[in-house]
PDB file of N, CA and C in Angstrom:
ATOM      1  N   UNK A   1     139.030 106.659 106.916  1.00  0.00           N
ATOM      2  CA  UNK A   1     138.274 106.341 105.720  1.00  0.00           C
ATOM      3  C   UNK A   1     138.916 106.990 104.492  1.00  0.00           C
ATOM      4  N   UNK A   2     139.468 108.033 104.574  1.00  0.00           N
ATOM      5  CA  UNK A   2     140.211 109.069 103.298  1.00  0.00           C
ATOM      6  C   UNK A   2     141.567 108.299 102.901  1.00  0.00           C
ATOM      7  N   UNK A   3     141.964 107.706 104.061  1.00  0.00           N
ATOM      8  CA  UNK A   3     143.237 106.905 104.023  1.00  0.00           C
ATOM      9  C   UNK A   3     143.091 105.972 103.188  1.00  0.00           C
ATOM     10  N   UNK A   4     141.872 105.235 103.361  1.00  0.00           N
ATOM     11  CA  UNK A   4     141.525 104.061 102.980  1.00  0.00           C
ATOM     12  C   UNK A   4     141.091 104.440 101.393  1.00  0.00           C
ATOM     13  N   UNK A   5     140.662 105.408 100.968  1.00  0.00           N
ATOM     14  CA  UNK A   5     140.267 105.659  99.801  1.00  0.00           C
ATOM     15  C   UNK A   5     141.276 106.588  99.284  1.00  0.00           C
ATOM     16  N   UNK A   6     142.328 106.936  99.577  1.00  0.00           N
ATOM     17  CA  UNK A   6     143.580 107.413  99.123  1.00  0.00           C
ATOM     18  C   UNK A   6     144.604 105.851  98.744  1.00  0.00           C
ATOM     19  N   UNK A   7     144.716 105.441  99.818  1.00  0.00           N
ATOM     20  CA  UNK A   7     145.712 103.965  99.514  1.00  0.00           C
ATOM     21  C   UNK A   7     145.028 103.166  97.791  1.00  0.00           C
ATOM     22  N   UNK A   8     143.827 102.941  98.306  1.00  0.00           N
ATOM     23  CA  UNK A   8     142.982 102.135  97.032  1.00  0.00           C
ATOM     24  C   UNK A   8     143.431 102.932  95.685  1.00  0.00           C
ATOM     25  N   UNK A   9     143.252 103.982  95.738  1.00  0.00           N
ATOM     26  CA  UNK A   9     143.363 105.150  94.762  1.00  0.00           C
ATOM     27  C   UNK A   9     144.589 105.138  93.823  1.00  0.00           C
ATOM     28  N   UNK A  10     145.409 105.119  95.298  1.00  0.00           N
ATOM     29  CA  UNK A  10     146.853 105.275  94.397  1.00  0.00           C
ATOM     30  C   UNK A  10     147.561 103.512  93.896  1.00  0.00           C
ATOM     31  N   UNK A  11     147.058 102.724  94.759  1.00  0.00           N
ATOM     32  CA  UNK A  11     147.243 100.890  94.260  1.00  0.00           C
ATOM     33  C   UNK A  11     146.249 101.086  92.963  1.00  0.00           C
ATOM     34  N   UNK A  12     145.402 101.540  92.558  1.00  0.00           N
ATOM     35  CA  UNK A  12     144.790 101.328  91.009  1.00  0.00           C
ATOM     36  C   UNK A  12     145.513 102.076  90.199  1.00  0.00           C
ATOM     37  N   UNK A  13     145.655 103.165  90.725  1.00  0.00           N
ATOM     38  CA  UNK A  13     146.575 103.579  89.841  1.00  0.00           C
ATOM     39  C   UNK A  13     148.093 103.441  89.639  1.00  0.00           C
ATOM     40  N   UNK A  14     148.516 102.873  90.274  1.00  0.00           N
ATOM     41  CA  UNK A  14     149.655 102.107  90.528  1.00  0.00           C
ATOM     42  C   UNK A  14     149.397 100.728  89.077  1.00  0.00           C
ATOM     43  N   UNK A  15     148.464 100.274  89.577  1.00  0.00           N
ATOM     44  CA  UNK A  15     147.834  99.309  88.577  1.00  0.00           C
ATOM     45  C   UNK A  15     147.509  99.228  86.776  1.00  0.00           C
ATOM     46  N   UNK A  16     146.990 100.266  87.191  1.00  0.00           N
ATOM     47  CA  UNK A  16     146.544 100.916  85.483  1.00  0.00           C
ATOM     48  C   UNK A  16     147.917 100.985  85.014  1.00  0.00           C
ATOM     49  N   UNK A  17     148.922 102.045  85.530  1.00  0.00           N
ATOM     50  CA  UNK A  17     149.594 102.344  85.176  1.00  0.00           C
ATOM     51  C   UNK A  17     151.143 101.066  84.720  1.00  0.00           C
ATOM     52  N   UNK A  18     151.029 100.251  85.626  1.00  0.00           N
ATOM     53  CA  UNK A  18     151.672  98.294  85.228  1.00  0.00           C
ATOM     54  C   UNK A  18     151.134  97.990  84.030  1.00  0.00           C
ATOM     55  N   UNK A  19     149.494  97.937  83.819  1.00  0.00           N
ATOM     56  CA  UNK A  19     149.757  97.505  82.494  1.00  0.00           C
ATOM     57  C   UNK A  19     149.056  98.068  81.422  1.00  0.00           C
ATOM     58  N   UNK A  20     149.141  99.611  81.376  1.00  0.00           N
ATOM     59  CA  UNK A  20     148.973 100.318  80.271  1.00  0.00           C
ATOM     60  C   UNK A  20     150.354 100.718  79.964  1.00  0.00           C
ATOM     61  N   UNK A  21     151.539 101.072  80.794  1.00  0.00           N
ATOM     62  CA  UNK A  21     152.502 101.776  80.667  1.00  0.00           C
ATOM     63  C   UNK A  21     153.122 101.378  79.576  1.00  0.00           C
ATOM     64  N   UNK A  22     153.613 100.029  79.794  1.00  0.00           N
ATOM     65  CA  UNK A  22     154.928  99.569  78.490  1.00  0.00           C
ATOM     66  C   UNK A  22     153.653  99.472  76.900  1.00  0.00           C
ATOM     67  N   UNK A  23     152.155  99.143  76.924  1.00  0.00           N
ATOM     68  CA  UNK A  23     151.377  98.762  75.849  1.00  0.00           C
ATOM     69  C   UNK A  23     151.036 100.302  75.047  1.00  0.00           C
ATOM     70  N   UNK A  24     151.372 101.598  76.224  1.00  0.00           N
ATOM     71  CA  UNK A  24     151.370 103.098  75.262  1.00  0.00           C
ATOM     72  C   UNK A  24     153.279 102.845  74.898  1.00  0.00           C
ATOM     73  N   UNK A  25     154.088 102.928  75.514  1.00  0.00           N
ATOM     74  CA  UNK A  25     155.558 102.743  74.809  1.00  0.00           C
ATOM     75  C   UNK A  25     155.653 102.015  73.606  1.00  0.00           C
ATOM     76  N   UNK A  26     154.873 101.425  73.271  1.00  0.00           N
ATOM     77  CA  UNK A  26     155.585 100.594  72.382  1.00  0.00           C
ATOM     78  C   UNK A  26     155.787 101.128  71.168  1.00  0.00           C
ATOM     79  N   UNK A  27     156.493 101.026  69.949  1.00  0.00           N
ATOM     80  CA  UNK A  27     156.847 101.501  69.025  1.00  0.00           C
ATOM     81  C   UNK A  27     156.768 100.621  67.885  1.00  0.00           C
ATOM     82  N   UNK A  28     156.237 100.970  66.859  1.00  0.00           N
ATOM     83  CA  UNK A  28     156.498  99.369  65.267  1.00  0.00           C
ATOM     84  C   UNK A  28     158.079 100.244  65.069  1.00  0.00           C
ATOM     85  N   UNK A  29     158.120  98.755  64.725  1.00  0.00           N
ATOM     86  CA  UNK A  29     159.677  98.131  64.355  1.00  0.00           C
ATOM     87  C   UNK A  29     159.625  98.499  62.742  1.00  0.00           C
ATOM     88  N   UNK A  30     158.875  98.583  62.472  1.00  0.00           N
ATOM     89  CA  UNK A  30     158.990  98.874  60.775  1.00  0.00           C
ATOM     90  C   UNK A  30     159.471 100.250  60.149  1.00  0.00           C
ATOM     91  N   UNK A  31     158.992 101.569  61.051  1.00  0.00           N
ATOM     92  CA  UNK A  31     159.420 102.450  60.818  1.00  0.00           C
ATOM     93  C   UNK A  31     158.306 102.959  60.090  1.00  0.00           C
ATOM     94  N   UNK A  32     157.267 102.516  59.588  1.00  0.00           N
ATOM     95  CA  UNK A  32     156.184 103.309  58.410  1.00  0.00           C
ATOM     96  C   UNK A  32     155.605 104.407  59.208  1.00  0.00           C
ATOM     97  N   UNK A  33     155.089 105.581  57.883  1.00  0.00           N
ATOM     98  CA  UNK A  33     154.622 106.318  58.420  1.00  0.00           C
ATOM     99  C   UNK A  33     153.233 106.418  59.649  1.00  0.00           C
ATOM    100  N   UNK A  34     152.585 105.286  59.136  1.00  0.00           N
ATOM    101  CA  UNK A  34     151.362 104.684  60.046  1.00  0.00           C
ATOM    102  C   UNK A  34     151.323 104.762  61.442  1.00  0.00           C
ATOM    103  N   UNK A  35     152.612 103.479  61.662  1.00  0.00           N
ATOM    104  CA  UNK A  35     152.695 103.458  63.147  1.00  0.00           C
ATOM    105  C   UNK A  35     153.329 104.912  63.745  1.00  0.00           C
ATOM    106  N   UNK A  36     153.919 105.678  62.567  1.00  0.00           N
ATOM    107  CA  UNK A  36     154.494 106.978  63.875  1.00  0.00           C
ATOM    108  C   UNK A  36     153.531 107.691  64.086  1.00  0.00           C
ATOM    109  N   UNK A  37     152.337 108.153  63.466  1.00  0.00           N
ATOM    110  CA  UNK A  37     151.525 108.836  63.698  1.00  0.00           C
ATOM    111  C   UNK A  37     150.132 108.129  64.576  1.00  0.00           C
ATOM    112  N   UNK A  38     150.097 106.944  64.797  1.00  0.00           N
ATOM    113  CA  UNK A  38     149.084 106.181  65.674  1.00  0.00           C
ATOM    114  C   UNK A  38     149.889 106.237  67.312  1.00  0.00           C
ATOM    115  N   UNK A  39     151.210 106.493  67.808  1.00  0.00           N
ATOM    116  CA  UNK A  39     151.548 106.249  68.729  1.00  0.00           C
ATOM    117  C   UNK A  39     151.137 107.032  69.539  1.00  0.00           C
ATOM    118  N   UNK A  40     151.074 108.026  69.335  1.00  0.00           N
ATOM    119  CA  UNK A  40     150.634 109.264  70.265  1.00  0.00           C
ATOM    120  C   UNK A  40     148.935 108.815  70.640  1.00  0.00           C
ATOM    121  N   UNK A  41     148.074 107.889  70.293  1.00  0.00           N
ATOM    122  CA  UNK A  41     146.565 107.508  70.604  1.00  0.00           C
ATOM    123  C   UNK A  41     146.734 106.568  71.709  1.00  0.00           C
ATOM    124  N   UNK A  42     148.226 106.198  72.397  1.00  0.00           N
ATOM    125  CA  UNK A  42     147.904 105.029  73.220  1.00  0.00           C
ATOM    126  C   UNK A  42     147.912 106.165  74.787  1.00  0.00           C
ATOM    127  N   UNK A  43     148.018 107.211  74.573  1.00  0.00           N
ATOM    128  CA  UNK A  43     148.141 108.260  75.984  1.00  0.00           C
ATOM    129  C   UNK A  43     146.969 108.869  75.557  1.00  0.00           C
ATOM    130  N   UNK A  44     146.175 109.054  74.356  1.00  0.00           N
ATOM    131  CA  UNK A  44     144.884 109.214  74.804  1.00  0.00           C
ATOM    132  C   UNK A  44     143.596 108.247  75.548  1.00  0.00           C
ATOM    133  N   UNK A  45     144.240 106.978  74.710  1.00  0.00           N
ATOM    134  CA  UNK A  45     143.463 105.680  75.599  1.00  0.00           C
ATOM    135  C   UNK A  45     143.494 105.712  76.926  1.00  0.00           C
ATOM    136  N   UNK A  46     145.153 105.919  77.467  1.00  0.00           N
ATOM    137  CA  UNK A  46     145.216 105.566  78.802  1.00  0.00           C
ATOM    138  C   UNK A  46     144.699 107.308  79.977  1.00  0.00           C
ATOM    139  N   UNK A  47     144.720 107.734  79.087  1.00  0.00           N
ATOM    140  CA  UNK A  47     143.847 109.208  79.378  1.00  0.00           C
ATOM    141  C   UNK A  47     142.321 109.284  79.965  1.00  0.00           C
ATOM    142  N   UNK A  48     141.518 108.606  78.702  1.00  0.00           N
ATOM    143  CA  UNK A  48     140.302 108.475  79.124  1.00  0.00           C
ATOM    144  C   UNK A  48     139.899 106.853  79.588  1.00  0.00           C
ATOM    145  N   UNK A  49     140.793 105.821  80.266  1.00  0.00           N
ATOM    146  CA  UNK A  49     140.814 105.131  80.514  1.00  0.00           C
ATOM    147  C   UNK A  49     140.676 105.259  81.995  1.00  0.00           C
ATOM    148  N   UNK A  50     141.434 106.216  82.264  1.00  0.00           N
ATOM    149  CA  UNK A  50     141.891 106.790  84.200  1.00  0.00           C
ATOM    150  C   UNK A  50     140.732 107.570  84.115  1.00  0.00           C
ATOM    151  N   UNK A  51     140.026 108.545  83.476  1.00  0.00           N
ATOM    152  CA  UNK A  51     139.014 109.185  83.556  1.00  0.00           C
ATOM    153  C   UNK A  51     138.091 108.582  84.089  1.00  0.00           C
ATOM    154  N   UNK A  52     137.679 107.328  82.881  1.00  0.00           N
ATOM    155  CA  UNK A  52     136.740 106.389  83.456  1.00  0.00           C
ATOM    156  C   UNK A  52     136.581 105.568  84.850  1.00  0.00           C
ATOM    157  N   UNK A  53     138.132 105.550  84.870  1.00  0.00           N
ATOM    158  CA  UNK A  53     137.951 104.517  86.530  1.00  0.00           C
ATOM    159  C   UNK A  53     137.772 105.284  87.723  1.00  0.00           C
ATOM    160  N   UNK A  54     138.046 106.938  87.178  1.00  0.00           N
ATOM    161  CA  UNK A  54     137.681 107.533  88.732  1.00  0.00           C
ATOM    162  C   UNK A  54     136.480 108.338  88.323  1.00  0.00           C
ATOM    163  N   UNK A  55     135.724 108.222  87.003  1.00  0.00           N
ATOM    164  CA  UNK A  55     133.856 108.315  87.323  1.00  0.00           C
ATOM    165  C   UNK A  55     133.881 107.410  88.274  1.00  0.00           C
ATOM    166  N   UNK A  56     133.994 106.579  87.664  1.00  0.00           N
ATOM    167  CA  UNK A  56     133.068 104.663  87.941  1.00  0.00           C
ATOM    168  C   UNK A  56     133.416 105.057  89.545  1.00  0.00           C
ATOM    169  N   UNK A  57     134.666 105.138  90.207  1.00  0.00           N
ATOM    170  CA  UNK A  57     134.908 105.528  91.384  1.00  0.00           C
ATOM    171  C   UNK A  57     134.254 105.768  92.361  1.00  0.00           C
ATOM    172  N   UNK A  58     133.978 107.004  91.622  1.00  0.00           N
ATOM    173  CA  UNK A  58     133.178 108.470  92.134  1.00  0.00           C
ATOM    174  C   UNK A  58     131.892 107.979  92.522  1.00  0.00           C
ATOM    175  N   UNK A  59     131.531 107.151  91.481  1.00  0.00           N
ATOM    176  CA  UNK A  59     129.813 106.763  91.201  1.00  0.00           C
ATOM    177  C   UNK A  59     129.335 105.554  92.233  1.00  0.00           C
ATOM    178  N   UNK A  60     130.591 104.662  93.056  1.00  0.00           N
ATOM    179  CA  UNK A  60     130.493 103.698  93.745  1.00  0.00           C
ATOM    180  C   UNK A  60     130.268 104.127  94.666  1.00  0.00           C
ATOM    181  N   UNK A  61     131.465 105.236  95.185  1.00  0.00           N
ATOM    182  CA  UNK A  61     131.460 106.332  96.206  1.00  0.00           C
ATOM    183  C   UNK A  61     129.933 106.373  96.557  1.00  0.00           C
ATOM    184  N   UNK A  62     129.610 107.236  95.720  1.00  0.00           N
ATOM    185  CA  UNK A  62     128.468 108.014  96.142  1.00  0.00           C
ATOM    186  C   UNK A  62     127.341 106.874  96.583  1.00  0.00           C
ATOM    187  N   UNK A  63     127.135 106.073  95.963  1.00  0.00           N
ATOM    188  CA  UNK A  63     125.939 104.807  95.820  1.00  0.00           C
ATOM    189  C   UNK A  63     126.425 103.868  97.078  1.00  0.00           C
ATOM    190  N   UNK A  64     127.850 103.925  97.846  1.00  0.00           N
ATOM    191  CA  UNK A  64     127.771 103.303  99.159  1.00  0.00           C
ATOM    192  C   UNK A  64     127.595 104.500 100.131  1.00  0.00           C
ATOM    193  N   UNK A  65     127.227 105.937  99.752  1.00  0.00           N
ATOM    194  CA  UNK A  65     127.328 106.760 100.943  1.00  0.00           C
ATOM    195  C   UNK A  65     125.673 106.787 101.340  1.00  0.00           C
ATOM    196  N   UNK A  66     124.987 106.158 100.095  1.00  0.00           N
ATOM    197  CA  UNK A  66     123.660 106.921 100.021  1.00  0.00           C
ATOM    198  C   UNK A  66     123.177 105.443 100.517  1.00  0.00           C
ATOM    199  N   UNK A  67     123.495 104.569 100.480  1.00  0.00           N
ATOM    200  CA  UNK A  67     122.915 103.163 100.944  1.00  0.00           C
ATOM    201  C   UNK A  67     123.280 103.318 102.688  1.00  0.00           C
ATOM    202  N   UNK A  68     124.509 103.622 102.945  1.00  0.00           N
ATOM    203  CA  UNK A  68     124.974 103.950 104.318  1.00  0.00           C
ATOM    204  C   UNK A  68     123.529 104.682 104.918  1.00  0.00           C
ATOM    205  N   UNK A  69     123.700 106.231 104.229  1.00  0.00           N
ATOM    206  CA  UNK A  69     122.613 107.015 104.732  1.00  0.00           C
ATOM    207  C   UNK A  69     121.281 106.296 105.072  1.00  0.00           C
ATOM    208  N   UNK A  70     120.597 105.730 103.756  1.00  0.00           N
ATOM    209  CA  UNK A  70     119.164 105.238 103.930  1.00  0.00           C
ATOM    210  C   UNK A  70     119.671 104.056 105.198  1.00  0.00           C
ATOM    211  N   UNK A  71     120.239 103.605 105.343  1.00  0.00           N
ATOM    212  CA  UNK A  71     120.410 102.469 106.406  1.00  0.00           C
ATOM    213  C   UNK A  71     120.190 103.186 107.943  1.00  0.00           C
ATOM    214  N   UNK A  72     120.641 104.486 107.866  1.00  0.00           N
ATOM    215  CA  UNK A  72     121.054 105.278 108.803  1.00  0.00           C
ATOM    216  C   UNK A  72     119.071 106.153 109.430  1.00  0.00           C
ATOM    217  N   UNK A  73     118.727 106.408 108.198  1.00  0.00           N
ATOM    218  CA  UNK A  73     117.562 106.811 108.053  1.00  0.00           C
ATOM    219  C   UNK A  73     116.235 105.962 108.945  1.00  0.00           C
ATOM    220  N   UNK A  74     116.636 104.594 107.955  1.00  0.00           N
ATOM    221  CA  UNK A  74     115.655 103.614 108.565  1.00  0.00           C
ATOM    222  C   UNK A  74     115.619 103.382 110.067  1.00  0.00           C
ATOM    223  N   UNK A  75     117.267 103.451 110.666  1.00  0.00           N
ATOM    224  CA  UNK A  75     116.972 102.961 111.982  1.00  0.00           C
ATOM    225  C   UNK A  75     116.761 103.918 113.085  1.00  0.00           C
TER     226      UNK A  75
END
């Protein structure tokens, strides 16, 4: 089961990381001061982006252990 929620784990994040990776790289072509100082916000996005998917995770986790249990309870 750890296997199984290690493999998943690292394929999402495998995932996230396909297509956030090159959309934090990117750079304006223009050179203005704007875009150099906004680039550094696309690794905070993808920061609290991974945060979020391993709450949400966490929170599935728990809500199939506790449905397991009561199932376990009832019979």
């Amino acid at each position: 089961m750890i296997r199984l929620w290690a493999a998943r784990g690292l394929t999402s994040l495998a995932l996230f990381l396909a297509v956030v990776g090159p959309l934090v790289g990117q750079e304006s072509g223009s050179g203005s001061l704007g875009a150099q100082n906004l680039r550094p916000f696309g690794f905070v996005f993808a920061a609290y982006a991974l945060a979020w998917l391993m709450v949400l995770g966490w929170i599935v986790s728990v809500g199939r252990r506790l449905a397991r249990l009561d199932r376990a309870v009832r019979d």
